[in-house]
PDB file of N, CA and C in Angstrom:
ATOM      1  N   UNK A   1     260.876  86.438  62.285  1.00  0.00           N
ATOM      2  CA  UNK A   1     261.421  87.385  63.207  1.00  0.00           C
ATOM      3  C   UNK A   1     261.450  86.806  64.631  1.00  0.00           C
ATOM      4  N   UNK A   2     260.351  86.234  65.269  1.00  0.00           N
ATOM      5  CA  UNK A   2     260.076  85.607  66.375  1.00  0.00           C
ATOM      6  C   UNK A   2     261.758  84.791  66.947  1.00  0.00           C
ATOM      7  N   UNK A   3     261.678  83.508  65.497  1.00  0.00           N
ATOM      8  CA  UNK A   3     262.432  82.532  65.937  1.00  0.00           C
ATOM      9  C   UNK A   3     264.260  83.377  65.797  1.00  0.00           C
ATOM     10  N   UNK A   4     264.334  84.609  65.429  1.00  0.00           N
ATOM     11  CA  UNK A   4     265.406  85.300  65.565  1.00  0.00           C
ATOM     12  C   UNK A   4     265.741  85.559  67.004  1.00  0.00           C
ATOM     13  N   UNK A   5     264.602  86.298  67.457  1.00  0.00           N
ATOM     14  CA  UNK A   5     264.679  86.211  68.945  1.00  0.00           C
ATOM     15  C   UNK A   5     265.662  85.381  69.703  1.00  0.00           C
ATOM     16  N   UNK A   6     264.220  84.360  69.615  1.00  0.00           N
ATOM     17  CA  UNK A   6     264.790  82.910  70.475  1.00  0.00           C
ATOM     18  C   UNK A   6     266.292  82.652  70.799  1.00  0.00           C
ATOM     19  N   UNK A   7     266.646  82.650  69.355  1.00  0.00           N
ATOM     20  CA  UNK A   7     268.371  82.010  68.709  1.00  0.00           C
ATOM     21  C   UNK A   7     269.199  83.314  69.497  1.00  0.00           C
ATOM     22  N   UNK A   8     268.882  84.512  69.309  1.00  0.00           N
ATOM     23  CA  UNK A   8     269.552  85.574  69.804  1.00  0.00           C
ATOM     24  C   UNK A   8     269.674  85.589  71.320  1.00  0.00           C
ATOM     25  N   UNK A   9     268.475  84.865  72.144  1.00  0.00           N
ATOM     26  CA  UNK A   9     268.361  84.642  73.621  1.00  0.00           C
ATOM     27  C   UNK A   9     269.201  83.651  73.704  1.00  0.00           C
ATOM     28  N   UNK A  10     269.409  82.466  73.138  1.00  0.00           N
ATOM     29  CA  UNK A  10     269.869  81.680  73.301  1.00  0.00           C
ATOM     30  C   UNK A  10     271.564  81.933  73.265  1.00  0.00           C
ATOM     31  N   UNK A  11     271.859  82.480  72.310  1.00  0.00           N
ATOM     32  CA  UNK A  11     273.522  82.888  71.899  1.00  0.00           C
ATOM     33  C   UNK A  11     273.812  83.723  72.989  1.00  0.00           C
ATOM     34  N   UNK A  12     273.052  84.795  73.936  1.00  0.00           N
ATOM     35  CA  UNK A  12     273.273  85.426  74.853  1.00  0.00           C
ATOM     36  C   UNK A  12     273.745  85.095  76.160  1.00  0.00           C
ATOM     37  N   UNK A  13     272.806  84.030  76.352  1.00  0.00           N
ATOM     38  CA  UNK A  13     272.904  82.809  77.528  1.00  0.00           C
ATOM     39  C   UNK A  13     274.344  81.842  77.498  1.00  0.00           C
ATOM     40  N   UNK A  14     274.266  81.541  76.191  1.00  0.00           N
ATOM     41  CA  UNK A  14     276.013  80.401  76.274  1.00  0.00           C
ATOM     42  C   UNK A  14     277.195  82.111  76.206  1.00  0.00           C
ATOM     43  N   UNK A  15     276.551  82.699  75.987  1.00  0.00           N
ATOM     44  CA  UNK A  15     277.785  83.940  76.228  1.00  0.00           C
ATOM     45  C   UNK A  15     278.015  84.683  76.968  1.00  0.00           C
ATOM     46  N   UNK A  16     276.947  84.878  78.208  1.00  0.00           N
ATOM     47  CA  UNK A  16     277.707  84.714  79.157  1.00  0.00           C
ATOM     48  C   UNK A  16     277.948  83.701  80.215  1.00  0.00           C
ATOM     49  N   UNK A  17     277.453  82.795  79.706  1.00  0.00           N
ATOM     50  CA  UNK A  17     278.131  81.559  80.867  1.00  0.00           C
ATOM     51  C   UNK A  17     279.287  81.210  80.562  1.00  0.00           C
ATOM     52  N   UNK A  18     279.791  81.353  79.398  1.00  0.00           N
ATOM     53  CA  UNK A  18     281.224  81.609  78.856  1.00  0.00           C
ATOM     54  C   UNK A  18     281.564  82.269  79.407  1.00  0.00           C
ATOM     55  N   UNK A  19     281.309  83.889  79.850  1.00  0.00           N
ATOM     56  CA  UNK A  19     281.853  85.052  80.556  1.00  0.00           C
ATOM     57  C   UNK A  19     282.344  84.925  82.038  1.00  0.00           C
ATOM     58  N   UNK A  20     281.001  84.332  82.406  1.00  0.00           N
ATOM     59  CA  UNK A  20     280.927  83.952  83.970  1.00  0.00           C
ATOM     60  C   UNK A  20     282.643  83.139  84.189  1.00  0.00           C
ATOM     61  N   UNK A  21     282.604  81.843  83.784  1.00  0.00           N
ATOM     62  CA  UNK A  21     283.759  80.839  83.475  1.00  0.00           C
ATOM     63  C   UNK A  21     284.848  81.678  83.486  1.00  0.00           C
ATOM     64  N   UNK A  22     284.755  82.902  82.437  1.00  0.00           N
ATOM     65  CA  UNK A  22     286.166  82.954  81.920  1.00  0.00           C
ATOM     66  C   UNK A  22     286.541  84.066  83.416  1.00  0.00           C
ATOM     67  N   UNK A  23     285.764  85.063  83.806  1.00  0.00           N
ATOM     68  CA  UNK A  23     286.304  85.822  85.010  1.00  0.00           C
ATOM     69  C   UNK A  23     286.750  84.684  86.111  1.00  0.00           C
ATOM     70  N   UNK A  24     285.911  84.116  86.283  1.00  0.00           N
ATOM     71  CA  UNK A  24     285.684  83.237  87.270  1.00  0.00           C
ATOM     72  C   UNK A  24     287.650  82.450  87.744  1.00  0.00           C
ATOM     73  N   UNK A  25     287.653  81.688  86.397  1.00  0.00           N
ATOM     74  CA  UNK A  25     289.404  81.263  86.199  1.00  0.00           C
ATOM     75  C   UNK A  25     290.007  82.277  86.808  1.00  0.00           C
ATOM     76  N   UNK A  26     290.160  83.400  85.838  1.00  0.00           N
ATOM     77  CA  UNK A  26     290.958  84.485  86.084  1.00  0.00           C
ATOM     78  C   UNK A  26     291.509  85.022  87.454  1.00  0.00           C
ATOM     79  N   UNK A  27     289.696  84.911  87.817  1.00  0.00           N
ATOM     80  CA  UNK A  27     290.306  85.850  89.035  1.00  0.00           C
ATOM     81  C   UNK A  27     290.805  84.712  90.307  1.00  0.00           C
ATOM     82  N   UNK A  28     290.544  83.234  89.750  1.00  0.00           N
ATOM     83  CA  UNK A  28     291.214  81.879  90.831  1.00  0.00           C
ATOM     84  C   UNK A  28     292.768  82.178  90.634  1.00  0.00           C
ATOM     85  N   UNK A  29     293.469  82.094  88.987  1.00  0.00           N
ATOM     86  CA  UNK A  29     294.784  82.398  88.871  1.00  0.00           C
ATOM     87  C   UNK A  29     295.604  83.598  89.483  1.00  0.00           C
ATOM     88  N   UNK A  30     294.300  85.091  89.419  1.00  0.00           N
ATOM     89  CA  UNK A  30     294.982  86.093  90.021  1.00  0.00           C
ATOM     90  C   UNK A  30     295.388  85.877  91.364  1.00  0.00           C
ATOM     91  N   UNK A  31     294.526  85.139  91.744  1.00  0.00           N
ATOM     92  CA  UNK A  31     294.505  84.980  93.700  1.00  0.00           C
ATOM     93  C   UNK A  31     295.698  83.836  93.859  1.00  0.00           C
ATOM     94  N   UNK A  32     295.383  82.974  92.773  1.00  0.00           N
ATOM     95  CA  UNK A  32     296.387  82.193  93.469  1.00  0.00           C
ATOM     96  C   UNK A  32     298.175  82.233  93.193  1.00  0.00           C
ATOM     97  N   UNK A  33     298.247  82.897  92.344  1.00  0.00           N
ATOM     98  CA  UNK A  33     299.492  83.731  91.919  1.00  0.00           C
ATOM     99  C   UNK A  33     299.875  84.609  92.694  1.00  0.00           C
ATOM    100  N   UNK A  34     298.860  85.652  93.631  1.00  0.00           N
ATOM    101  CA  UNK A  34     299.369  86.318  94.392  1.00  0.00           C
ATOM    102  C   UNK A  34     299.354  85.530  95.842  1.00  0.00           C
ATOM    103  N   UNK A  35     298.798  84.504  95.955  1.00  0.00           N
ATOM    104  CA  UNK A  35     299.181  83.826  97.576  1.00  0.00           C
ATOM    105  C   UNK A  35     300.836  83.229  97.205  1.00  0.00           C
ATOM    106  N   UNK A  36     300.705  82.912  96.319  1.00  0.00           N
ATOM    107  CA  UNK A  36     302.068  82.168  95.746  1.00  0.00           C
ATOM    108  C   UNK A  36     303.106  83.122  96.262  1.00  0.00           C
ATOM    109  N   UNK A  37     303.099  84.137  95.895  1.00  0.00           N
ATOM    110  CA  UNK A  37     304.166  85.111  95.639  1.00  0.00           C
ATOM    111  C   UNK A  37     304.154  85.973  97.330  1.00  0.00           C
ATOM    112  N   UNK A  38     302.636  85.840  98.046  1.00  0.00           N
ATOM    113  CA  UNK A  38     302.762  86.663  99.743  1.00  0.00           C
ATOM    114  C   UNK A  38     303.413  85.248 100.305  1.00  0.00           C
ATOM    115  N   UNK A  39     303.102  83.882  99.828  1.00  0.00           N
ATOM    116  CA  UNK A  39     303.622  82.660 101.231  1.00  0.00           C
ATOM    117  C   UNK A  39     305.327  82.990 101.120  1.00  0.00           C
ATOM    118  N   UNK A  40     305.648  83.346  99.926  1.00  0.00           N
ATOM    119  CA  UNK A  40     307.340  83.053  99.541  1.00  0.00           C
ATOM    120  C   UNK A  40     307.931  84.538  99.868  1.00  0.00           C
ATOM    121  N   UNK A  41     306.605  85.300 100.091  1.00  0.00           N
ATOM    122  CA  UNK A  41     307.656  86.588 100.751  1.00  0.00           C
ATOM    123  C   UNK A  41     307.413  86.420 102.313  1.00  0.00           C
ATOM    124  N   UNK A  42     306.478  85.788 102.545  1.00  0.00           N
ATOM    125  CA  UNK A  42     306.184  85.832 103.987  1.00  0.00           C
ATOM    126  C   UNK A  42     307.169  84.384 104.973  1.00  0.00           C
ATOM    127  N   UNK A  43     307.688  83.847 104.009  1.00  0.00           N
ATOM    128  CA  UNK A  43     308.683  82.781 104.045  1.00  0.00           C
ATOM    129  C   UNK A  43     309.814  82.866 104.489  1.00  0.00           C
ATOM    130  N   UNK A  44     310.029  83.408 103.948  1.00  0.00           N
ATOM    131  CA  UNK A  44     311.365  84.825 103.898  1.00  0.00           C
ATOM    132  C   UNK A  44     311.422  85.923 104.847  1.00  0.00           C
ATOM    133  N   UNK A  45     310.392  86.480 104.994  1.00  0.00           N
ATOM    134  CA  UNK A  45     310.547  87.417 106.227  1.00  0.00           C
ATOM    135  C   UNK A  45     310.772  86.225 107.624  1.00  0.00           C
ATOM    136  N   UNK A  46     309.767  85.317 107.693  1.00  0.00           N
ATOM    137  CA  UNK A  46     310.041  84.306 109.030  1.00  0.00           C
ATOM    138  C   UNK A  46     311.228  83.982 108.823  1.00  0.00           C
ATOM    139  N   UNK A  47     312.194  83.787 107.675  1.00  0.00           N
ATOM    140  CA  UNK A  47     313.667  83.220 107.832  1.00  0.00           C
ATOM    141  C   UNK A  47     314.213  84.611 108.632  1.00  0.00           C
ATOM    142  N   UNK A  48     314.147  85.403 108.013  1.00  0.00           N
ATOM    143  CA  UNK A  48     314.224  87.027 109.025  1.00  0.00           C
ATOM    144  C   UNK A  48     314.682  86.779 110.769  1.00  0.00           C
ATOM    145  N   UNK A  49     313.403  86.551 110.750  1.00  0.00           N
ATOM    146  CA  UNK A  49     313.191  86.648 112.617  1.00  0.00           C
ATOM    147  C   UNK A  49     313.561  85.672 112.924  1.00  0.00           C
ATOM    148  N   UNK A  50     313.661  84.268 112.231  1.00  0.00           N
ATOM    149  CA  UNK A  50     314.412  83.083 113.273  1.00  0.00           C
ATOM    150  C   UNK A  50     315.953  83.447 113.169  1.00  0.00           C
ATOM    151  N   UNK A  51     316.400  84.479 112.249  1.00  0.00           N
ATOM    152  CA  UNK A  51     318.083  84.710 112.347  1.00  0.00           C
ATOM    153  C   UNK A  51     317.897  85.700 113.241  1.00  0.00           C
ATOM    154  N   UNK A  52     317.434  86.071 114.132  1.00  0.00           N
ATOM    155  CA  UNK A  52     317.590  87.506 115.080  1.00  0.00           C
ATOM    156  C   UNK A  52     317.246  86.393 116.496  1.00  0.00           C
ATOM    157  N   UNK A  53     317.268  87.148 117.168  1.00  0.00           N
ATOM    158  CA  UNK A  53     317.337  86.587 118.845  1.00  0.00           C
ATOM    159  C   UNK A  53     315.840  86.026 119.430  1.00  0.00           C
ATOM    160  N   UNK A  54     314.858  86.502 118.485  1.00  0.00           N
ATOM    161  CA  UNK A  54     313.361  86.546 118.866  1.00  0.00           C
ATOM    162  C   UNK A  54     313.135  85.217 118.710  1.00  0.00           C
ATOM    163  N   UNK A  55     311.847  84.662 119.888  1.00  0.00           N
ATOM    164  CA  UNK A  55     311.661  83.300 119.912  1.00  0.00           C
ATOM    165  C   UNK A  55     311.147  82.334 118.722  1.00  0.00           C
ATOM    166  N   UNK A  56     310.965  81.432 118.055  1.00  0.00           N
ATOM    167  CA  UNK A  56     310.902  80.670 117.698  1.00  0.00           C
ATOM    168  C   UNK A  56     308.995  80.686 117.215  1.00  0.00           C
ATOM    169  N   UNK A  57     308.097  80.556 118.630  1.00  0.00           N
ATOM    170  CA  UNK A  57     307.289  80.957 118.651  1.00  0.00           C
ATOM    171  C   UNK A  57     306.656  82.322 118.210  1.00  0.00           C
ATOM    172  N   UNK A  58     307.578  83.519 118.449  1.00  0.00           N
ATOM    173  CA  UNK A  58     306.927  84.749 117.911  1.00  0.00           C
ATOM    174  C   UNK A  58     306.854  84.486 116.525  1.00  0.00           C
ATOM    175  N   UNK A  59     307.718  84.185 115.919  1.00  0.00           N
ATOM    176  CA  UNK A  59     308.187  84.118 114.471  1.00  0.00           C
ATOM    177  C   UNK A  59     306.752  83.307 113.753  1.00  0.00           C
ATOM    178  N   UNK A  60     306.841  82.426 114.434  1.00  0.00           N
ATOM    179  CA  UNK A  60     305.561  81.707 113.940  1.00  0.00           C
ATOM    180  C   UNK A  60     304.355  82.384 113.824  1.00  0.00           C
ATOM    181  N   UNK A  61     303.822  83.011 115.298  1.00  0.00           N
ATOM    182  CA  UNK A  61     302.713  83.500 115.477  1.00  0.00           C
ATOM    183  C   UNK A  61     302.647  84.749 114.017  1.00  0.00           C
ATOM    184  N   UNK A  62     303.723  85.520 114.026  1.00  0.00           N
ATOM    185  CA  UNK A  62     303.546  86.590 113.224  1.00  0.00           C
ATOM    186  C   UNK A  62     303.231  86.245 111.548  1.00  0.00           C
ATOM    187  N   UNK A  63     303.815  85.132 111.444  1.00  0.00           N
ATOM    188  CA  UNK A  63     303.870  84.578 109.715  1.00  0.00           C
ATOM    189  C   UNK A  63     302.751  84.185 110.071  1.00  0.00           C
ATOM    190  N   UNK A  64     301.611  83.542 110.972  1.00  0.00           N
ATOM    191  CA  UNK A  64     299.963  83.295 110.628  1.00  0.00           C
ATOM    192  C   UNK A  64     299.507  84.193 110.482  1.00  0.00           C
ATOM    193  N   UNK A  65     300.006  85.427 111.511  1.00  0.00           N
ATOM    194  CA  UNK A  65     299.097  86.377 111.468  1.00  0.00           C
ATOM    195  C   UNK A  65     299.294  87.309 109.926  1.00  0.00           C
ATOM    196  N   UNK A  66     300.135  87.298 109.608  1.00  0.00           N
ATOM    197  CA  UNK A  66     300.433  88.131 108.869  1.00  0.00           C
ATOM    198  C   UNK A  66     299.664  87.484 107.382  1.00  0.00           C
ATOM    199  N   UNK A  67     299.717  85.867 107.163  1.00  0.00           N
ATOM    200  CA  UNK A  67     299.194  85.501 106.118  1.00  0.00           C
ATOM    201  C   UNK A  67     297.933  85.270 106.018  1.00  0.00           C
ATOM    202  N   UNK A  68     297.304  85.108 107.590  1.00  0.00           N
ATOM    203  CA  UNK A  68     295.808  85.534 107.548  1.00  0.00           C
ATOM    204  C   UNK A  68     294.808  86.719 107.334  1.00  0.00           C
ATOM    205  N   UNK A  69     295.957  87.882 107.255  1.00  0.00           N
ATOM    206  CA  UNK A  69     295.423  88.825 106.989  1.00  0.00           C
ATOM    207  C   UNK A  69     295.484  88.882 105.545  1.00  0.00           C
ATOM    208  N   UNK A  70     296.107  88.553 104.915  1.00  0.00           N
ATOM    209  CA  UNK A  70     296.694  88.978 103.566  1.00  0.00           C
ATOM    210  C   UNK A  70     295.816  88.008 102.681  1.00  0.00           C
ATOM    211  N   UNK A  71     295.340  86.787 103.398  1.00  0.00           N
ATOM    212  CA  UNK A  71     295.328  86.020 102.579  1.00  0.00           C
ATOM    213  C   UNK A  71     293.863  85.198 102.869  1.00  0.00           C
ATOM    214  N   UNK A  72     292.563  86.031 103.188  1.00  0.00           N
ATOM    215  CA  UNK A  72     291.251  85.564 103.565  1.00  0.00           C
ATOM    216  C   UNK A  72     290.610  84.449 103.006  1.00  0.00           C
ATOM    217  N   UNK A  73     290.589  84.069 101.826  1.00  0.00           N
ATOM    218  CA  UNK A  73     290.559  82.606 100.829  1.00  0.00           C
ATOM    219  C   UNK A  73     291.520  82.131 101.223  1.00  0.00           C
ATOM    220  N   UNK A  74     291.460  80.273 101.725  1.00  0.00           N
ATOM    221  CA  UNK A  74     292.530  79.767 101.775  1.00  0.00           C
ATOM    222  C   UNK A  74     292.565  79.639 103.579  1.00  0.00           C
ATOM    223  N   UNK A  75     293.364  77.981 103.735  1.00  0.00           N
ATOM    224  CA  UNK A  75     294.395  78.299 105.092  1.00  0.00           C
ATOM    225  C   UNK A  75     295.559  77.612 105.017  1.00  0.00           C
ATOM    226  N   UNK A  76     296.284  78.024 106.459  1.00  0.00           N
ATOM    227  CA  UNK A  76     297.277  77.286 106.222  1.00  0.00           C
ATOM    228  C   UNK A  76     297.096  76.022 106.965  1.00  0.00           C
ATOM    229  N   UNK A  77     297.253  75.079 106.359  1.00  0.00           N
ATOM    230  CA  UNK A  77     297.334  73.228 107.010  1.00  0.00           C
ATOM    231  C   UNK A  77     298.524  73.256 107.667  1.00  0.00           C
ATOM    232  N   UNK A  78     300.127  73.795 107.484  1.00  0.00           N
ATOM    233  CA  UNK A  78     300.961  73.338 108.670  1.00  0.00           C
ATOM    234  C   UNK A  78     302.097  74.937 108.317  1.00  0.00           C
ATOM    235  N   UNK A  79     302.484  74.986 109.679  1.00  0.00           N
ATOM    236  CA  UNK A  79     303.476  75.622 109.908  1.00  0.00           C
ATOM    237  C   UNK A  79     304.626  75.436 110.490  1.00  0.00           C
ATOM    238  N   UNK A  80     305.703  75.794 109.913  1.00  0.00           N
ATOM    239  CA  UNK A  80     306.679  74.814 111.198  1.00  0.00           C
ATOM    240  C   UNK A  80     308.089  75.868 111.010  1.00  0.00           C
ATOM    241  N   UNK A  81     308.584  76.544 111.811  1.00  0.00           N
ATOM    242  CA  UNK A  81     309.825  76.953 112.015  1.00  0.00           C
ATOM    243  C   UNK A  81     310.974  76.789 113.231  1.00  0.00           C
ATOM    244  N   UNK A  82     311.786  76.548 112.656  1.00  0.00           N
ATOM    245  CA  UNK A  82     313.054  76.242 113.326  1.00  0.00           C
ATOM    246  C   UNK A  82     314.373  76.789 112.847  1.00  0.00           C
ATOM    247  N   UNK A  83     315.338  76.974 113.963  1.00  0.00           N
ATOM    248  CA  UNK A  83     316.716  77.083 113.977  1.00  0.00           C
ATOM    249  C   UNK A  83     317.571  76.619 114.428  1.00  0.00           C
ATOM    250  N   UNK A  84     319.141  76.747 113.924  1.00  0.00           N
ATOM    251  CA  UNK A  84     319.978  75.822 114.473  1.00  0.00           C
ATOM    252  C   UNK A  84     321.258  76.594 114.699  1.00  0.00           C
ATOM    253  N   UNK A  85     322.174  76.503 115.141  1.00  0.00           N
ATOM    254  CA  UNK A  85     323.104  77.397 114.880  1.00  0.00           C
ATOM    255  C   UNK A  85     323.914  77.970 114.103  1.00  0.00           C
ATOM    256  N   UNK A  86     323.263  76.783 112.597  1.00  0.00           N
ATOM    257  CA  UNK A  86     324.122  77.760 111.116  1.00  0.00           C
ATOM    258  C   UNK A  86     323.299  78.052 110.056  1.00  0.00           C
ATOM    259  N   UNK A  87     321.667  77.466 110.745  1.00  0.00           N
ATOM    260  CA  UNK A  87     320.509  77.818 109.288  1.00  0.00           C
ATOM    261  C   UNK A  87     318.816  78.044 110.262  1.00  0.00           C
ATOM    262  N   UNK A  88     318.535  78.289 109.315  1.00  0.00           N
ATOM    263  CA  UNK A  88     316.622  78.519 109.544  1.00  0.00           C
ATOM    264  C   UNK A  88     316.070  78.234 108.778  1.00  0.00           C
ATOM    265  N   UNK A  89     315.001  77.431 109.026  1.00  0.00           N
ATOM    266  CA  UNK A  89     314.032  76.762 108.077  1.00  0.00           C
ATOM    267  C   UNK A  89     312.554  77.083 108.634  1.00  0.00           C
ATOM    268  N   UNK A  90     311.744  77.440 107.186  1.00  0.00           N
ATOM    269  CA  UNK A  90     310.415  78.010 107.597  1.00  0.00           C
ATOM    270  C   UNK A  90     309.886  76.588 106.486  1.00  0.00           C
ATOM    271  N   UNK A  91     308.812  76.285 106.744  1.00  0.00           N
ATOM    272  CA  UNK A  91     308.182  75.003 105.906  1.00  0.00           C
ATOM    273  C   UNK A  91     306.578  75.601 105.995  1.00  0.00           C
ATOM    274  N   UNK A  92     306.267  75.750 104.570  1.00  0.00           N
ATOM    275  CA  UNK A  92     304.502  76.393 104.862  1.00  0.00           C
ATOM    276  C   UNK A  92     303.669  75.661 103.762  1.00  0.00           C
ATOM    277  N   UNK A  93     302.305  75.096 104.304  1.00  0.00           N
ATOM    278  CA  UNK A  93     301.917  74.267 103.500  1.00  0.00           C
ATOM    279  C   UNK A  93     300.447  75.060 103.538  1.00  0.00           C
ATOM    280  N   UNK A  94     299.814  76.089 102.412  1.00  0.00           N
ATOM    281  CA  UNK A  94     298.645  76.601 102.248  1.00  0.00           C
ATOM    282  C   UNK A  94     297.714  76.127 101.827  1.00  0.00           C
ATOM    283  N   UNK A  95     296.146  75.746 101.998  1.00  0.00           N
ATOM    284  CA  UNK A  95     295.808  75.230 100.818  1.00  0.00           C
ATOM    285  C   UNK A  95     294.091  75.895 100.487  1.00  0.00           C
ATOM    286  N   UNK A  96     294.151  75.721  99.290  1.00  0.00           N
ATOM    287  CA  UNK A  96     293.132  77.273  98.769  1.00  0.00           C
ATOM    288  C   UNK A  96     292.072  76.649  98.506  1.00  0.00           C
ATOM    289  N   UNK A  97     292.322  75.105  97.769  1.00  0.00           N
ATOM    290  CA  UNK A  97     290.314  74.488  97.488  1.00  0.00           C
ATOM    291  C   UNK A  97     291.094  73.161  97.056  1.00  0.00           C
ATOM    292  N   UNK A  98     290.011  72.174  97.089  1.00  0.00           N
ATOM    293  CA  UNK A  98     290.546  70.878  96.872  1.00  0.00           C
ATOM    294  C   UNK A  98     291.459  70.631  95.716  1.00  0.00           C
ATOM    295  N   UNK A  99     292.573  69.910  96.036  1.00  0.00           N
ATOM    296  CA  UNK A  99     293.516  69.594  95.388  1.00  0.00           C
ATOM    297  C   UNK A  99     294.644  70.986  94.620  1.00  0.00           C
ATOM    298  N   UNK A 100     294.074  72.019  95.213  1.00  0.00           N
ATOM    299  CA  UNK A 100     295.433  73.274  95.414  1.00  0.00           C
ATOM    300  C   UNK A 100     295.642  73.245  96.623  1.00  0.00           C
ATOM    301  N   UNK A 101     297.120  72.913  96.591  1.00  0.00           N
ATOM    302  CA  UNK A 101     298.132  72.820  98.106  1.00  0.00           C
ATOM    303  C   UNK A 101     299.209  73.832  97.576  1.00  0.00           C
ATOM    304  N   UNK A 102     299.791  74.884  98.076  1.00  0.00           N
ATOM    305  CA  UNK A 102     301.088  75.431  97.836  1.00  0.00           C
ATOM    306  C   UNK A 102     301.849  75.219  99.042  1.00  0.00           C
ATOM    307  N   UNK A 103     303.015  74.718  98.767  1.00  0.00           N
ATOM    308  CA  UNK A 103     304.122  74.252  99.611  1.00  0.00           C
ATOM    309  C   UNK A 103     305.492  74.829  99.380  1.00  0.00           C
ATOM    310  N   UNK A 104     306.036  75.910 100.674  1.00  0.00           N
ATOM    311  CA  UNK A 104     307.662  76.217 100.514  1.00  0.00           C
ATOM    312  C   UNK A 104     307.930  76.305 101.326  1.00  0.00           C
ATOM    313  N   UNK A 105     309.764  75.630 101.280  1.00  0.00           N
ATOM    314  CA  UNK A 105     310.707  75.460 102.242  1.00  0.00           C
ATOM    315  C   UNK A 105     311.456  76.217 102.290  1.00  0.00           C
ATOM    316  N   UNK A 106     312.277  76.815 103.188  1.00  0.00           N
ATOM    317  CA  UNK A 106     312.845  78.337 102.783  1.00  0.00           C
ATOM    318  C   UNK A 106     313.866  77.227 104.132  1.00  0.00           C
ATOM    319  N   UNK A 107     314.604  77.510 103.685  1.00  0.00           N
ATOM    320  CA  UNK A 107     316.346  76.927 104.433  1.00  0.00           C
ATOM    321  C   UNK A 107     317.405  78.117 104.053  1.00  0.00           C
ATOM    322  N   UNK A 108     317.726  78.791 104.772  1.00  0.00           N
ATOM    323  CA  UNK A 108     319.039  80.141 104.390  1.00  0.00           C
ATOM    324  C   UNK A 108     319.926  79.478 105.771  1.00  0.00           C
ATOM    325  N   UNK A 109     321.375  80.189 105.651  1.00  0.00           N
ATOM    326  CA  UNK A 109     322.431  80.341 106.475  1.00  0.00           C
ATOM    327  C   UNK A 109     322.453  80.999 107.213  1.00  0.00           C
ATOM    328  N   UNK A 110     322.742  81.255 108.469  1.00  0.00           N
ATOM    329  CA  UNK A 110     322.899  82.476 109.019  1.00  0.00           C
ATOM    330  C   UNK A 110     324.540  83.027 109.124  1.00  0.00           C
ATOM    331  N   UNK A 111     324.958  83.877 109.158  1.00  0.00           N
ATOM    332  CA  UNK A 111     323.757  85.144 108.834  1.00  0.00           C
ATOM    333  C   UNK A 111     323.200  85.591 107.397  1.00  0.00           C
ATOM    334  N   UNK A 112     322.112  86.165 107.346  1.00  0.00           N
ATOM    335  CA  UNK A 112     321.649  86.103 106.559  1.00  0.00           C
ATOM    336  C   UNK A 112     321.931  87.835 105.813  1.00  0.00           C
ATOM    337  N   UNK A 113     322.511  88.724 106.688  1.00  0.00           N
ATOM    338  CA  UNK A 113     323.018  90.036 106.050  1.00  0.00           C
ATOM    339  C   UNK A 113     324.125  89.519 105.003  1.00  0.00           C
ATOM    340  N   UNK A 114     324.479  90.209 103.551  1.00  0.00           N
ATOM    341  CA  UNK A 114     325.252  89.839 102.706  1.00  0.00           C
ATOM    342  C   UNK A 114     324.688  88.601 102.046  1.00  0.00           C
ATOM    343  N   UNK A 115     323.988  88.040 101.967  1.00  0.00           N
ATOM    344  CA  UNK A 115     323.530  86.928 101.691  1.00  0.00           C
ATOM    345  C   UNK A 115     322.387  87.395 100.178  1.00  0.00           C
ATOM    346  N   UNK A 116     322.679  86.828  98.577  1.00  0.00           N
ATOM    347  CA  UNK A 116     321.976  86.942  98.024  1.00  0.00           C
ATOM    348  C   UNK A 116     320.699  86.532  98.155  1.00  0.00           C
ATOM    349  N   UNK A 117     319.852  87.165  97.969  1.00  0.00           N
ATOM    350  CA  UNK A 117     317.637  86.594  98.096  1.00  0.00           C
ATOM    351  C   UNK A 117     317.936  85.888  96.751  1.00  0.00           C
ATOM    352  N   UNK A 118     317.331  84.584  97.411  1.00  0.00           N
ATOM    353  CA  UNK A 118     316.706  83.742  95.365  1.00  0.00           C
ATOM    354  C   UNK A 118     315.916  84.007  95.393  1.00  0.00           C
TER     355      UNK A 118
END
């Protein structure tokens, strides 16, 4: 009976360090699936404001601010927006733990009303 124990402590222990592991993934994929999906909407909104009259700089400031709020794990390593007189380009390079970098370039036309979203 004793050595039932033991074996039963033991099977408990590799099960949940199995457990631990398996949330653990999960909830890295949940997070990082949803930064994925706020940088490429927040990408997109900065293509927004560099097609309107507002500076260059606001546009910027607001896409940090906005992804620092949203996005407390994680920073962003570079930001860079610009316009020209027939496009806008937002370039965002996030990165969440060693060797996860998410990187998007968002280049649209202006204007950007009538214009299908990919």
């Amino acid at each position: 009976m004793r050595d039932q124990r033991g074996f039963a402590l033991v099977e408990s222990l590799g099960t949940l360090a199995f457990a631990v592991v398996a949330v653990t993934a999960g909830a890295t994929v949940t997070y990082a699936s949803f930064a994925h999906q706020w940088l490429k909407h927040a990408a997109y909104e900065s293509s927004i404001c560099l097609s309107t009259s507002a500076p260059a700089s606001e546009c910027e400031a607001t896409l940090r601010k906005t992804t620092h709020t949203a996005l407390p794990i994680g920073r962003l390593e570079r930001v860079t927006v610009s316009r020209n007189r027939t496009s806008v380009k937002t370039e965002l390079r996030w990165h969440l733990i060693d060797g996860v970098v998410l990187a998007f370039d968002d280049v649209r036309s202006i204007p950007l009303l009538g214009k299908k979203v990919r």
